[in-house]
C-alpha atoms as a PDB file:
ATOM      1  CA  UNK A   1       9.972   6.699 -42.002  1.00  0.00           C
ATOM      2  CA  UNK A   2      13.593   7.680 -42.279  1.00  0.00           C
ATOM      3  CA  UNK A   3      16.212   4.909 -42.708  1.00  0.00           C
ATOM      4  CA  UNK A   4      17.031   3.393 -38.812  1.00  0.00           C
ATOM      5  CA  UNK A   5      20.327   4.376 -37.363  1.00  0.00           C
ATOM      6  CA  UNK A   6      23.127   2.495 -36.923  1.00  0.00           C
ATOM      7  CA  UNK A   7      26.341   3.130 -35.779  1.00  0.00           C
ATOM      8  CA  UNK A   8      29.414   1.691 -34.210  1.00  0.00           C
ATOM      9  CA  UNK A   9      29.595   1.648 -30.213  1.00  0.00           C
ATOM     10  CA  UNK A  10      32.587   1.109 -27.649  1.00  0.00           C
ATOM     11  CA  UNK A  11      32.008   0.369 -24.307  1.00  0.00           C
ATOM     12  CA  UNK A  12      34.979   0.130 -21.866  1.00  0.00           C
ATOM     13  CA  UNK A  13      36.694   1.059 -19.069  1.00  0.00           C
ATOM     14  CA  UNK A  14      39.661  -0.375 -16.745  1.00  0.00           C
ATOM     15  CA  UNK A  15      38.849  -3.033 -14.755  1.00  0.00           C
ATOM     16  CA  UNK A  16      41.117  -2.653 -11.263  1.00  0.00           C
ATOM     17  CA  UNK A  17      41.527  -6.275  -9.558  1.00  0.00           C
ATOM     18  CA  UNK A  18      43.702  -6.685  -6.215  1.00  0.00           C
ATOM     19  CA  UNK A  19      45.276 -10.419  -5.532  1.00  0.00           C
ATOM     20  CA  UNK A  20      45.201 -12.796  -3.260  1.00  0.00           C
ATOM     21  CA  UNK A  21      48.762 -15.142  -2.360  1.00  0.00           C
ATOM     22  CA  UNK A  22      48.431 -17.242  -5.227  1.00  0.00           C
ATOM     23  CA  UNK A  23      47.192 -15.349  -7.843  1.00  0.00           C
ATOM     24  CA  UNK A  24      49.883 -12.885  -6.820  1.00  0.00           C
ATOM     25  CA  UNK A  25      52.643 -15.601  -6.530  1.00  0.00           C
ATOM     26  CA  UNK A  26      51.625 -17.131 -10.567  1.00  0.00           C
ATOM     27  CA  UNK A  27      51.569 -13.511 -11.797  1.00  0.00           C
ATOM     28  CA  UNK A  28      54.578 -12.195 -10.154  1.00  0.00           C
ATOM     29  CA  UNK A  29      56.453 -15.960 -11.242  1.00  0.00           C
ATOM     30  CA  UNK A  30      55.090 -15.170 -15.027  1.00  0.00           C
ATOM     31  CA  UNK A  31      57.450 -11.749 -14.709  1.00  0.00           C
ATOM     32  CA  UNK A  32      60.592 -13.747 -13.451  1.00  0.00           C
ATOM     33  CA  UNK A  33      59.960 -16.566 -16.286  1.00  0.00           C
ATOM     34  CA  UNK A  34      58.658 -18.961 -14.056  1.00  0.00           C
ATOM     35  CA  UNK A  35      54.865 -20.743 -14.323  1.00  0.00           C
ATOM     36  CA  UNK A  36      53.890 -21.428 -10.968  1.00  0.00           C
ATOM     37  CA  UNK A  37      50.716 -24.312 -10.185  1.00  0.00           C
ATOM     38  CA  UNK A  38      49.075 -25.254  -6.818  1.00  0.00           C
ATOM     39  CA  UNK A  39      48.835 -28.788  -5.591  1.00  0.00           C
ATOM     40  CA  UNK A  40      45.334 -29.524  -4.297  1.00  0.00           C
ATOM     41  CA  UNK A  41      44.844 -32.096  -1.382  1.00  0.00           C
ATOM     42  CA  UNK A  42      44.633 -35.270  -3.650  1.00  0.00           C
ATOM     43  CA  UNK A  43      47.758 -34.323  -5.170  1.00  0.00           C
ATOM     44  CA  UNK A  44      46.384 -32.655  -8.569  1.00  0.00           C
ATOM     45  CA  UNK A  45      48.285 -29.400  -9.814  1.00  0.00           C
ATOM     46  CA  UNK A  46      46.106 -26.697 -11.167  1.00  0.00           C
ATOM     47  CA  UNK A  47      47.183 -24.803 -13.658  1.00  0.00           C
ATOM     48  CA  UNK A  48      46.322 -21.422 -13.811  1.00  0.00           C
ATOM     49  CA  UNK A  49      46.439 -22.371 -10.077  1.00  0.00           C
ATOM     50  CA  UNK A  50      43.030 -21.249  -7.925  1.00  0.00           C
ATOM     51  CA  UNK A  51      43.325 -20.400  -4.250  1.00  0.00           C
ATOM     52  CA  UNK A  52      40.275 -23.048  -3.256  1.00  0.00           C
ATOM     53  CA  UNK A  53      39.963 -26.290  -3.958  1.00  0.00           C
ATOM     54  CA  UNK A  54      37.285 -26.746  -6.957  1.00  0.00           C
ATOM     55  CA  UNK A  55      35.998 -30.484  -5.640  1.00  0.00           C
ATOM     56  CA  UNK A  56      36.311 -29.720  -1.371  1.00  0.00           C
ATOM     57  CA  UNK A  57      36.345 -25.793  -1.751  1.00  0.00           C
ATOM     58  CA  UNK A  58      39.727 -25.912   0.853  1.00  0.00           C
ATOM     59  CA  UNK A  59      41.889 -23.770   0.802  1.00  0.00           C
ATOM     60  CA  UNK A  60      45.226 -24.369  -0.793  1.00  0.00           C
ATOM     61  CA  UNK A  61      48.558 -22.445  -0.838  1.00  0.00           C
ATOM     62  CA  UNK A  62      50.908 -25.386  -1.916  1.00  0.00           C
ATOM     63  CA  UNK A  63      52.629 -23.579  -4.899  1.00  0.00           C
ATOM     64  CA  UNK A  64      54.714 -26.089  -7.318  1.00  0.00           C
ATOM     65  CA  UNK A  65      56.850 -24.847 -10.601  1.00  0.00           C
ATOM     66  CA  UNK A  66      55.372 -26.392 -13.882  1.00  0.00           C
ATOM     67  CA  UNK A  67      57.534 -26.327 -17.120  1.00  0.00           C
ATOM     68  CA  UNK A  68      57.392 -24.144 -19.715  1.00  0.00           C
ATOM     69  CA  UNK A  69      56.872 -27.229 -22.097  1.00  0.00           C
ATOM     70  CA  UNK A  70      53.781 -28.602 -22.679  1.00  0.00           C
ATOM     71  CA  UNK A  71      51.219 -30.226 -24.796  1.00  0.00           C
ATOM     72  CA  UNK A  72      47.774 -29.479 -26.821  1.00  0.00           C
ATOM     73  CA  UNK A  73      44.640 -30.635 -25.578  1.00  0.00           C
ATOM     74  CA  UNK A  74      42.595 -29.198 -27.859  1.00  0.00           C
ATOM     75  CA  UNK A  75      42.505 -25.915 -30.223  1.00  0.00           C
ATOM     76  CA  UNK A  76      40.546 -23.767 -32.554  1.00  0.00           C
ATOM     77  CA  UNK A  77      41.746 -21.725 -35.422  1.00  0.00           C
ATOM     78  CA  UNK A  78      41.247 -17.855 -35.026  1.00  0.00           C
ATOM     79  CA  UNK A  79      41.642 -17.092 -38.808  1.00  0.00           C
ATOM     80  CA  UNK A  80      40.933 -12.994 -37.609  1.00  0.00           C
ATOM     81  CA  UNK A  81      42.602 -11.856 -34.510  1.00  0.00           C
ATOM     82  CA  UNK A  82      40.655  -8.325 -33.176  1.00  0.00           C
ATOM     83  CA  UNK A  83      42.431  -6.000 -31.346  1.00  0.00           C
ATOM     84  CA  UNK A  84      44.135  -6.743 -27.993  1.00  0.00           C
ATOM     85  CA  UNK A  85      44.677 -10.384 -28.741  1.00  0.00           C
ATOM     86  CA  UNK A  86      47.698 -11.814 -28.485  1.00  0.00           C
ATOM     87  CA  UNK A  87      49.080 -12.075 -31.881  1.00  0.00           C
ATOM     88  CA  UNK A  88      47.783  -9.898 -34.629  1.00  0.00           C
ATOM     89  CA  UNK A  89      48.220 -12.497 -37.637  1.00  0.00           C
ATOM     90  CA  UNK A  90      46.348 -15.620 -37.724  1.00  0.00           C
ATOM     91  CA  UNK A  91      46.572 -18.327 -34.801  1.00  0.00           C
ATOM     92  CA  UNK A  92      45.436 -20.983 -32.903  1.00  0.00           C
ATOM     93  CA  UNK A  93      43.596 -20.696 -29.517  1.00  0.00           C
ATOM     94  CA  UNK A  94      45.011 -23.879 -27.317  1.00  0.00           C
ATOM     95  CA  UNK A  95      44.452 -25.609 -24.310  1.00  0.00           C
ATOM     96  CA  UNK A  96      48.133 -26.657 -23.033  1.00  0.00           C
ATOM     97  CA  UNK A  97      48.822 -29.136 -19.956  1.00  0.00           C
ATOM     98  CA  UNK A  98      52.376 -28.103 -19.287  1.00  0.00           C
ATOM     99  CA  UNK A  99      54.591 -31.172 -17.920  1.00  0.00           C
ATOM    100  CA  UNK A 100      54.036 -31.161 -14.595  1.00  0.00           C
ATOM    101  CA  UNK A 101      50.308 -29.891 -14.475  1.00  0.00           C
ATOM    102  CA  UNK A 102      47.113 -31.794 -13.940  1.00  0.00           C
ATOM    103  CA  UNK A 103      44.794 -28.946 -15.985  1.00  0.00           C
ATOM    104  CA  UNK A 104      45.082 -27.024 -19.029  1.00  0.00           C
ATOM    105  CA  UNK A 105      46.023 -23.320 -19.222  1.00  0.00           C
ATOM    106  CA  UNK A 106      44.455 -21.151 -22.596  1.00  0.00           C
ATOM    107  CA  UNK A 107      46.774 -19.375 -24.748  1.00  0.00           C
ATOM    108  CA  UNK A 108      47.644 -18.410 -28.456  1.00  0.00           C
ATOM    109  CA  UNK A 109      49.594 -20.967 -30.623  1.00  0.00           C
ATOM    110  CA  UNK A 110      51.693 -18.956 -33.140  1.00  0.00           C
ATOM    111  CA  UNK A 111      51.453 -21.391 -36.310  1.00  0.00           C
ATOM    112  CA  UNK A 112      51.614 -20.800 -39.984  1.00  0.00           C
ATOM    113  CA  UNK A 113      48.659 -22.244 -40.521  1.00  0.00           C
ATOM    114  CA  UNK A 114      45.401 -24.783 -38.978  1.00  0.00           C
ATOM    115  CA  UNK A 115      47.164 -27.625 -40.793  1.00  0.00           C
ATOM    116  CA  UNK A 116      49.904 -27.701 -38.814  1.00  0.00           C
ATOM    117  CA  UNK A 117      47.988 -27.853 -35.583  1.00  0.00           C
ATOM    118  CA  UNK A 118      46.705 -31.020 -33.761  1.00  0.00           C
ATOM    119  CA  UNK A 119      45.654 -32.363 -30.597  1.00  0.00           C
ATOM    120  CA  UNK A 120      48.836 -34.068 -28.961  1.00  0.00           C
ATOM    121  CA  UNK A 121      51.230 -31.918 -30.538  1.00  0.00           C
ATOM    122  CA  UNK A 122      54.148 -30.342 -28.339  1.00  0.00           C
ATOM    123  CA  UNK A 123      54.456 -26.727 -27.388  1.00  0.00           C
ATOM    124  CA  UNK A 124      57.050 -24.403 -25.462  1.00  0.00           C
ATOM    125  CA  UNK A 125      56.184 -20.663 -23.758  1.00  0.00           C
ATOM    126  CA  UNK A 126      57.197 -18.031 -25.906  1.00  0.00           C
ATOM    127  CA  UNK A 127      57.997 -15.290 -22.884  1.00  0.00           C
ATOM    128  CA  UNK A 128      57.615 -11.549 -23.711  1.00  0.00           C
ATOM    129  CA  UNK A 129      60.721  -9.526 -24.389  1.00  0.00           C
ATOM    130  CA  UNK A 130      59.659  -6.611 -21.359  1.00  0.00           C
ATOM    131  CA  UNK A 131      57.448  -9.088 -18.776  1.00  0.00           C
ATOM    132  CA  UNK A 132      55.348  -6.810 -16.239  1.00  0.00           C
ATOM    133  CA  UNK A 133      53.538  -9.294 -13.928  1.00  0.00           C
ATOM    134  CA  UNK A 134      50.579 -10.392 -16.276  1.00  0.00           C
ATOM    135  CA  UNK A 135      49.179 -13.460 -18.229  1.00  0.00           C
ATOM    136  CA  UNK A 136      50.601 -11.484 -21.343  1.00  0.00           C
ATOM    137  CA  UNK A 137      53.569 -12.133 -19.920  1.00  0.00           C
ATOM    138  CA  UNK A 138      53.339 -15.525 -21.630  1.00  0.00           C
ATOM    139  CA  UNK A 139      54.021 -13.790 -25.224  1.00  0.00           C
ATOM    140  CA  UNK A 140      52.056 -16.928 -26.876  1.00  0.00           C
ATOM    141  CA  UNK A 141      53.435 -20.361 -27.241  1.00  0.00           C
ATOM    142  CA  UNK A 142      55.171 -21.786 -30.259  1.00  0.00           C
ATOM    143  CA  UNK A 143      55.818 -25.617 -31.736  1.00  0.00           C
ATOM    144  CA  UNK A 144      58.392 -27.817 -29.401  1.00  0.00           C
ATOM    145  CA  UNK A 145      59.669 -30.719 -30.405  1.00  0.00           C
ATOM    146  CA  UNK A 146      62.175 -31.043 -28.181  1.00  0.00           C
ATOM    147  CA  UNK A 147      62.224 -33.502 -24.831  1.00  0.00           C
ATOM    148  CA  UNK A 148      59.726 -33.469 -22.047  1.00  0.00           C
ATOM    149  CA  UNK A 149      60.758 -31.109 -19.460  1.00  0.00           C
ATOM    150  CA  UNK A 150      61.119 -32.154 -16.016  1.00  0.00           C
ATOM    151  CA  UNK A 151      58.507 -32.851 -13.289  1.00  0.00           C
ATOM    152  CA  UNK A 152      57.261 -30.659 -11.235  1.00  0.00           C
ATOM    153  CA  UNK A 153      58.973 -29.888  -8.183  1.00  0.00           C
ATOM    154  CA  UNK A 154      58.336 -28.151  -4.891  1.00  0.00           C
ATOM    155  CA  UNK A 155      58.201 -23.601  -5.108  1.00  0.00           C
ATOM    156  CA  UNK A 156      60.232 -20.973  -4.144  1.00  0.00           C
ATOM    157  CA  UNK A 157      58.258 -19.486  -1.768  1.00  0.00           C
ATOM    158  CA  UNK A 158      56.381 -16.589  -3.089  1.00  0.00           C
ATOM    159  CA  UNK A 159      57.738 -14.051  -0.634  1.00  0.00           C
ATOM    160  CA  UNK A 160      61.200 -14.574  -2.141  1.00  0.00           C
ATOM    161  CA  UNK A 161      60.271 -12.853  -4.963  1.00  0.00           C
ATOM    162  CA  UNK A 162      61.278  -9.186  -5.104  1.00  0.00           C
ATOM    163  CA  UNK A 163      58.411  -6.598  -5.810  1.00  0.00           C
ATOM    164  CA  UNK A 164      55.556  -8.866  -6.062  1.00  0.00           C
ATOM    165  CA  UNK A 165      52.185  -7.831  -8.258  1.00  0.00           C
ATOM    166  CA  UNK A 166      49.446  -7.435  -6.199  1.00  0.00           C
ATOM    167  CA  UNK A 167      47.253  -6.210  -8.386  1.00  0.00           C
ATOM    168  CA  UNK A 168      46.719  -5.691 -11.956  1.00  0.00           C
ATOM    169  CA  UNK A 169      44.351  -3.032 -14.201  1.00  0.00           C
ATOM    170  CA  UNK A 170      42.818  -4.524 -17.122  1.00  0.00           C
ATOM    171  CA  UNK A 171      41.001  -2.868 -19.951  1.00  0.00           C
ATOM    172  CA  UNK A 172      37.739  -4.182 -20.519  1.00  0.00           C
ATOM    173  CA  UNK A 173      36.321  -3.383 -24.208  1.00  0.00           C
ATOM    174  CA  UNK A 174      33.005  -4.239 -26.034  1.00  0.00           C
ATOM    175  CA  UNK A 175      32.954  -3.116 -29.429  1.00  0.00           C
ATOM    176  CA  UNK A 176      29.712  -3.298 -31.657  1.00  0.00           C
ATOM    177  CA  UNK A 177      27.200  -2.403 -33.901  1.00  0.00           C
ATOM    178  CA  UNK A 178      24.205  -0.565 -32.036  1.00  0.00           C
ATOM    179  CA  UNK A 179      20.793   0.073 -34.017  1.00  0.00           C
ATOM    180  CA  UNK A 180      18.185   1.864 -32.366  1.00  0.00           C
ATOM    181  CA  UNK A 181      14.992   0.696 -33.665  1.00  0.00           C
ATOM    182  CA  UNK A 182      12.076   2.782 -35.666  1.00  0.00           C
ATOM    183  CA  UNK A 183      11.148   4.621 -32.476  1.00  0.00           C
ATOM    184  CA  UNK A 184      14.245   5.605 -31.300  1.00  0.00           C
ATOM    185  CA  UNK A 185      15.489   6.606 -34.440  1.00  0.00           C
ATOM    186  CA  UNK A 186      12.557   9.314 -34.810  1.00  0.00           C
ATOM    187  CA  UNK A 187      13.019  10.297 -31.107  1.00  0.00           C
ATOM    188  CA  UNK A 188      17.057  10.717 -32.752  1.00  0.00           C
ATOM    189  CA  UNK A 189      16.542  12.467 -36.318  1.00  0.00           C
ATOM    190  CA  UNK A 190      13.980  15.489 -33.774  1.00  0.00           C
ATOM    191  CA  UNK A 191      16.833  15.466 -31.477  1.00  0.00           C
ATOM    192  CA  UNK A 192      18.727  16.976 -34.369  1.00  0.00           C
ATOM    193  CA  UNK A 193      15.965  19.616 -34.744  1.00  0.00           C
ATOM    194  CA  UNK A 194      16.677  20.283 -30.713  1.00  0.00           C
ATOM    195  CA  UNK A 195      13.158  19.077 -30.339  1.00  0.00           C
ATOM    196  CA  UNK A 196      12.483  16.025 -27.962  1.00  0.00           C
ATOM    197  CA  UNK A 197       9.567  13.589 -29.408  1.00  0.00           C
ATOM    198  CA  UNK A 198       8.436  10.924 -27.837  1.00  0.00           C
ATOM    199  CA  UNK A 199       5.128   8.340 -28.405  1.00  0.00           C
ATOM    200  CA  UNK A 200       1.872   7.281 -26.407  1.00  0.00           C
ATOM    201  CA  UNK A 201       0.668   4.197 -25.378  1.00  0.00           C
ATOM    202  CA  UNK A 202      -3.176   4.271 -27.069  1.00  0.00           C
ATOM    203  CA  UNK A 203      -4.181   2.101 -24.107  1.00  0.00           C
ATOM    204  CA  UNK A 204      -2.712   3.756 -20.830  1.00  0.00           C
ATOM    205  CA  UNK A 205      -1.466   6.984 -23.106  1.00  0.00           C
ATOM    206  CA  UNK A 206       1.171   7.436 -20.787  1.00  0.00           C
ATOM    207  CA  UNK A 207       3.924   9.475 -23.184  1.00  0.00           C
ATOM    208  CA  UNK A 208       7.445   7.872 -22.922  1.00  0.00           C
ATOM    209  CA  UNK A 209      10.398   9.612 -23.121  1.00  0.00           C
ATOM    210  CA  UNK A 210      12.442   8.386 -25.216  1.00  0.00           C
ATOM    211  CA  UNK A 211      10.035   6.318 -27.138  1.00  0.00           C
ATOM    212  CA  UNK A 212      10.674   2.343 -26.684  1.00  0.00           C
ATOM    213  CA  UNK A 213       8.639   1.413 -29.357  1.00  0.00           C
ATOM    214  CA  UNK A 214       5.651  -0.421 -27.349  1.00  0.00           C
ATOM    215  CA  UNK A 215       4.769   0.888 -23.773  1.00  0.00           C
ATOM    216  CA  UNK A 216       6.346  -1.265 -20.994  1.00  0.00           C
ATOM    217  CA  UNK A 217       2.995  -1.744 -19.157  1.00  0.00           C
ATOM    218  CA  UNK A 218       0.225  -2.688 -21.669  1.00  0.00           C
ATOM    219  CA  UNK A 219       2.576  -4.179 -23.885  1.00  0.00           C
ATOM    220  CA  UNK A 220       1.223  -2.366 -27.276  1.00  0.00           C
ATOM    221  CA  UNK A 221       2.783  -0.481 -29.860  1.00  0.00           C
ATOM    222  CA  UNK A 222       3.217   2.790 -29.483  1.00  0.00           C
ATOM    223  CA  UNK A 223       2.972   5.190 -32.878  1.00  0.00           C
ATOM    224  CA  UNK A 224       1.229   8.399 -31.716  1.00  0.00           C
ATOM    225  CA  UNK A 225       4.587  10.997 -31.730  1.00  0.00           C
ATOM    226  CA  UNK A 226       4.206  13.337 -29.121  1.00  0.00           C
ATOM    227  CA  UNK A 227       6.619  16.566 -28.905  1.00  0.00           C
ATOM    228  CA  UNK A 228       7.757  17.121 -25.318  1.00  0.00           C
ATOM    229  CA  UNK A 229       9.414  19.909 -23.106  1.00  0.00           C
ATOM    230  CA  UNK A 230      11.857  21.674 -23.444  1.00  0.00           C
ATOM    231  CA  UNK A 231      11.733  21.975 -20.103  1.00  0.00           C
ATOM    232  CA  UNK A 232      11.339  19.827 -17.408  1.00  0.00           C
ATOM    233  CA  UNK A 233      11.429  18.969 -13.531  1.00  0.00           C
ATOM    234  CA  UNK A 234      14.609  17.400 -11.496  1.00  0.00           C
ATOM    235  CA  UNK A 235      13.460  13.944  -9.845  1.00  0.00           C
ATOM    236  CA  UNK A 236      15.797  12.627  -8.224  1.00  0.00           C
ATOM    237  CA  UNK A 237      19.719  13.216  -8.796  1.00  0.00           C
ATOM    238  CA  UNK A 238      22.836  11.896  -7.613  1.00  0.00           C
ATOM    239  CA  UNK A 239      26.234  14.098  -7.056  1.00  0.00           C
ATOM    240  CA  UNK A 240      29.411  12.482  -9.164  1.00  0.00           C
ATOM    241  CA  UNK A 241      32.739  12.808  -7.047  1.00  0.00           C
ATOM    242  CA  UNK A 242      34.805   9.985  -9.530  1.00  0.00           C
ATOM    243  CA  UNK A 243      36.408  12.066 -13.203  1.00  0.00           C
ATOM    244  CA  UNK A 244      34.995   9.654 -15.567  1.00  0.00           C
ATOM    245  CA  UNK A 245      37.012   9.866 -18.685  1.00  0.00           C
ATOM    246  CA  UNK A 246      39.729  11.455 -20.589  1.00  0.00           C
ATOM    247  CA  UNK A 247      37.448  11.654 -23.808  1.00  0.00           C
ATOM    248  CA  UNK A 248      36.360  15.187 -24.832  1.00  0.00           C
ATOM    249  CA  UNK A 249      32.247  14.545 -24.364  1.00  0.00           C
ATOM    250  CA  UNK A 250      32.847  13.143 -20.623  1.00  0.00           C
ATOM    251  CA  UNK A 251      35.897  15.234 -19.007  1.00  0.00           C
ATOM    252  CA  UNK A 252      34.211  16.941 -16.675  1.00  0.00           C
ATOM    253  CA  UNK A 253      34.934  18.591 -13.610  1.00  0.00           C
ATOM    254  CA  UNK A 254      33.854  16.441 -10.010  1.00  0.00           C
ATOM    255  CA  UNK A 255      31.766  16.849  -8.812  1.00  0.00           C
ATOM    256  CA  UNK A 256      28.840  17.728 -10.918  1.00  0.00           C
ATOM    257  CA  UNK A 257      25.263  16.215 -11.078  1.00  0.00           C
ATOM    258  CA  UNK A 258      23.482  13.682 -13.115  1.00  0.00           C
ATOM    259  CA  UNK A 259      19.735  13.901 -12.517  1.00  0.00           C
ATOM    260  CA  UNK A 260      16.365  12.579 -13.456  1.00  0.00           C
ATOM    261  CA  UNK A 261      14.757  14.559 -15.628  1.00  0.00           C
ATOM    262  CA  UNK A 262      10.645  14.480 -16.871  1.00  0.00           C
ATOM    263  CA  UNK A 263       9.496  16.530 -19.702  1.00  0.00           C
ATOM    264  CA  UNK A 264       6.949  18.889 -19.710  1.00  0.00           C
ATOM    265  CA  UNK A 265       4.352  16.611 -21.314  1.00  0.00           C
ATOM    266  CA  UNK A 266       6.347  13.257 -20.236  1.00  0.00           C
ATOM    267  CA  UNK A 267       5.309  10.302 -17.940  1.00  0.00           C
ATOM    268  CA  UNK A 268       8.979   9.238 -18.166  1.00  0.00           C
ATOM    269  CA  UNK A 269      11.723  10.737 -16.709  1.00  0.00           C
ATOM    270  CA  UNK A 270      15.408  10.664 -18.740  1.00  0.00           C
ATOM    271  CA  UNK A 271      18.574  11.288 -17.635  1.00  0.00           C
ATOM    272  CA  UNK A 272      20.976  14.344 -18.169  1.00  0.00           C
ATOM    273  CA  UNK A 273      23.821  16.459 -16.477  1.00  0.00           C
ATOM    274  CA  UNK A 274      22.654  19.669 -14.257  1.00  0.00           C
ATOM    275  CA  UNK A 275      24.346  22.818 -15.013  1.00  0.00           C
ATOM    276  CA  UNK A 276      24.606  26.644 -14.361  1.00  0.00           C
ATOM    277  CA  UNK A 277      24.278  25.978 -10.668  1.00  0.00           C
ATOM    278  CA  UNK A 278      26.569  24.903  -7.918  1.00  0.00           C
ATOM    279  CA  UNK A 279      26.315  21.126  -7.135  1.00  0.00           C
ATOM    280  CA  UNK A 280      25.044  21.272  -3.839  1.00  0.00           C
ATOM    281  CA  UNK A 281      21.839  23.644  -4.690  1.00  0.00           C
ATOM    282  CA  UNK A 282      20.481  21.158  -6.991  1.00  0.00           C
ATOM    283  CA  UNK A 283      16.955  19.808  -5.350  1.00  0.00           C
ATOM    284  CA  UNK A 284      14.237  17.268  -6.162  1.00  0.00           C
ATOM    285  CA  UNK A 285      11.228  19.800  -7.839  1.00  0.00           C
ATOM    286  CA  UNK A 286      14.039  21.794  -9.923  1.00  0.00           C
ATOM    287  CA  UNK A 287      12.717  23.600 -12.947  1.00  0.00           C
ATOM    288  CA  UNK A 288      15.130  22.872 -15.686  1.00  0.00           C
ATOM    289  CA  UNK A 289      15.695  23.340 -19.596  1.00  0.00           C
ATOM    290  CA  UNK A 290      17.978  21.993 -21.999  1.00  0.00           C
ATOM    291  CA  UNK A 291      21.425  23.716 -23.107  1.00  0.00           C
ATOM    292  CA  UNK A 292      22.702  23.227 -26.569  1.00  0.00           C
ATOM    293  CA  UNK A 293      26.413  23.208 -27.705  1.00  0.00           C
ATOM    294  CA  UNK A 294      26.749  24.373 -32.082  1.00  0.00           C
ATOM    295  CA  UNK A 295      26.508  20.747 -33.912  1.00  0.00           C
ATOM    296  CA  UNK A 296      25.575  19.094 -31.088  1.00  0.00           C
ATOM    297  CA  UNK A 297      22.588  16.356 -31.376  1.00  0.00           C
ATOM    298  CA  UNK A 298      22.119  16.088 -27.745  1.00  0.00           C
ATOM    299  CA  UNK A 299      21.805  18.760 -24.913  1.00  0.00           C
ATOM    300  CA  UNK A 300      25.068  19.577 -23.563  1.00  0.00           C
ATOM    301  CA  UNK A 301      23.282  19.688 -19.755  1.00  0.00           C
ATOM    302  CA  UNK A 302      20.335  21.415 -18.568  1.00  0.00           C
ATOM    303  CA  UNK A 303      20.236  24.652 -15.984  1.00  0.00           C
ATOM    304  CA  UNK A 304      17.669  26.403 -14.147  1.00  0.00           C
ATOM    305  CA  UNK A 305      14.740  27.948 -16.015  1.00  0.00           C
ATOM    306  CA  UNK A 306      14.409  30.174 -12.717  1.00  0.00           C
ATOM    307  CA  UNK A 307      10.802  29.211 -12.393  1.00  0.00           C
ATOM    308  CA  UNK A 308       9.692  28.433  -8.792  1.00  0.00           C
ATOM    309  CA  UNK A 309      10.106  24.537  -7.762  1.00  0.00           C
ATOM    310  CA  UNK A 310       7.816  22.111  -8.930  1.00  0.00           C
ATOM    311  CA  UNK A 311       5.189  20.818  -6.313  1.00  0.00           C
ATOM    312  CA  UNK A 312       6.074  17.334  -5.010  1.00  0.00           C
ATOM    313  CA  UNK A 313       2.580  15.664  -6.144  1.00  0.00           C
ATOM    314  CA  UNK A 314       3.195  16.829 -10.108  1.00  0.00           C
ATOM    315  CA  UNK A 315       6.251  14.173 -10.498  1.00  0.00           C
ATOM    316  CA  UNK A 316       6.017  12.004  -7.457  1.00  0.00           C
ATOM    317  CA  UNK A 317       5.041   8.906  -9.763  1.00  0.00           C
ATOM    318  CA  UNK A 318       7.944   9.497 -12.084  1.00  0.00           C
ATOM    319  CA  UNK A 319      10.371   8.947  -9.221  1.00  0.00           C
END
């Protein structure tokens, strides 16, 4: 058994949110240097402020300025900031209630170090040099020990603000460690050989493509390694008409077709991109075989072998 893969794995992609009134009056107050609450029906102000009540659910729109001035609820050190947060040396993660607000608002404390942080202790906004309309707006916040700001006090109306944000794109980002498993690592390493392996259940010996390591149904290992295809028949399929990335493996023209895909040999069907045929002539019963790129350890996409179509009854239970 060869050593199991493991390698590092990013996930993301922009995450596009539209705003309501409130949410568009805090952000768009944030970009004019002003921190903006809402005052709930028994008086409370919420900060970050909500649009519905969180004890009646009623909707509430009555917006109140806040300080910038505040003070620590409670904290935790973050002795090793990753990328995108707000500083990039060590700092404390803090739960303010600026003067003026009923709730706490989470934000980075720049401090030289976890000794010098403590529940109680006054803070002041540190605003960003080039503000945009967004939390980050609010740089971080930094030590204060000057005197309490002043209450709060009725809003500008939000529609006096020139150019509001009503919406903002933010990047969403997972970054980890992903490793395999035995089977999948085997299915991997033949991959490399432009073979496709996969196992069989020794109870229902249904052969899955790729391998999971125990079949889904009876629950047993599988260890039997079974080589499959190359070729296979389309499923089912689904036409792409949104360009998902900029990245050199996914910038393909729209629209083009992902489809289902089962092996010759295969009682599961895997997934892969149809090519060498315009969009709309790919069909359910498609004979298809994989293309390879030089280095590549996956099929580029798979095209038409030219065979005739598959009857319906050969891969209607792989659907």
């Amino acid at each position: 058994m060869p050593e199991i893969l493991k390698a590092p794995l990013v996930v993301e992609f922009p995450f596009t949110r539209s705003l309501g009134p409130v949410q568009s009056a805090f952000l768009t107050g944030l970009r004019e240097r002003v921190v903006l609450g809402v005052r709930t029906g028994d008086g409370r102000v919420l900060v970050p402020p909500v649009e519905y009540d969180p004890v009646t659910a009623e909707e509430i729109r009555d917006l109140v300025e806040v300080a910038a001035t505040g003070t620590v609820t409670t904290w935790a050190w973050n002795h090793r900031p990753r990328r995108g947060q707000p500083l990039a040396t060590p700092f404390a993660w803090v739960l303010v209630r600026l003067d003026g607000a009923d709730t706490a608002l989470l934000h980075a404390l720049d401090a030289p170090g976890p000794e010098s942080v403590r529940t109680g202790m006054r803070v002041r906004v540190r605003w960003a040099a080039e503000p945009t309309g967004a939390i980050t707006d609010i740089a971080c916040f930094d030590p204060h020990d000057g005197p309490a700001a002043r209450p709060a006090r009725p809003a500008a109306h939000p529609g006096t603000f020139a150019d509001p944000v009503t919406g903002i794109v933010a990047p969403a980002r997972l970054d980890y460690t992903y490793a395999p498993g035995r089977a999948t690592t085997r299915y991997l390493h033949a991959l490399a050989d432009h073979r496709a392996v996969g196992e069989r259940c020794p109870s229902c010996h249904k052969v899955y493509v790729p391998p999971r390591g125990a079949c889904p149904t009876c629950g047993v290992a599988t260890t039997d390694q079974v080589e499959t295809g190359p070729r296979g028949t389309v499923t089912t399929f689904c036409i792409v008409n949104i360009k998902a990335s900029h990245t050199a493996n996914l910038d393909i023209e729209v629209p083009y077709v992902y489809a289902h895909i089962a092996l010759d040999g295969a009682d599961l069907a895997l997934h892969g991109r149809i090519g060498g045929i315009p969009y709309d002539q790919v069909r359910m019963g498609l004979r298809v075989e994989p293309v390879w790129t030089d280095g590549s350890r996956y099929p580029d996409h798979y095209r038409p072998t030219g065979e005739p179509d598959a009857d319906y009854d050969t891969y209607k239970e792989l659907l």
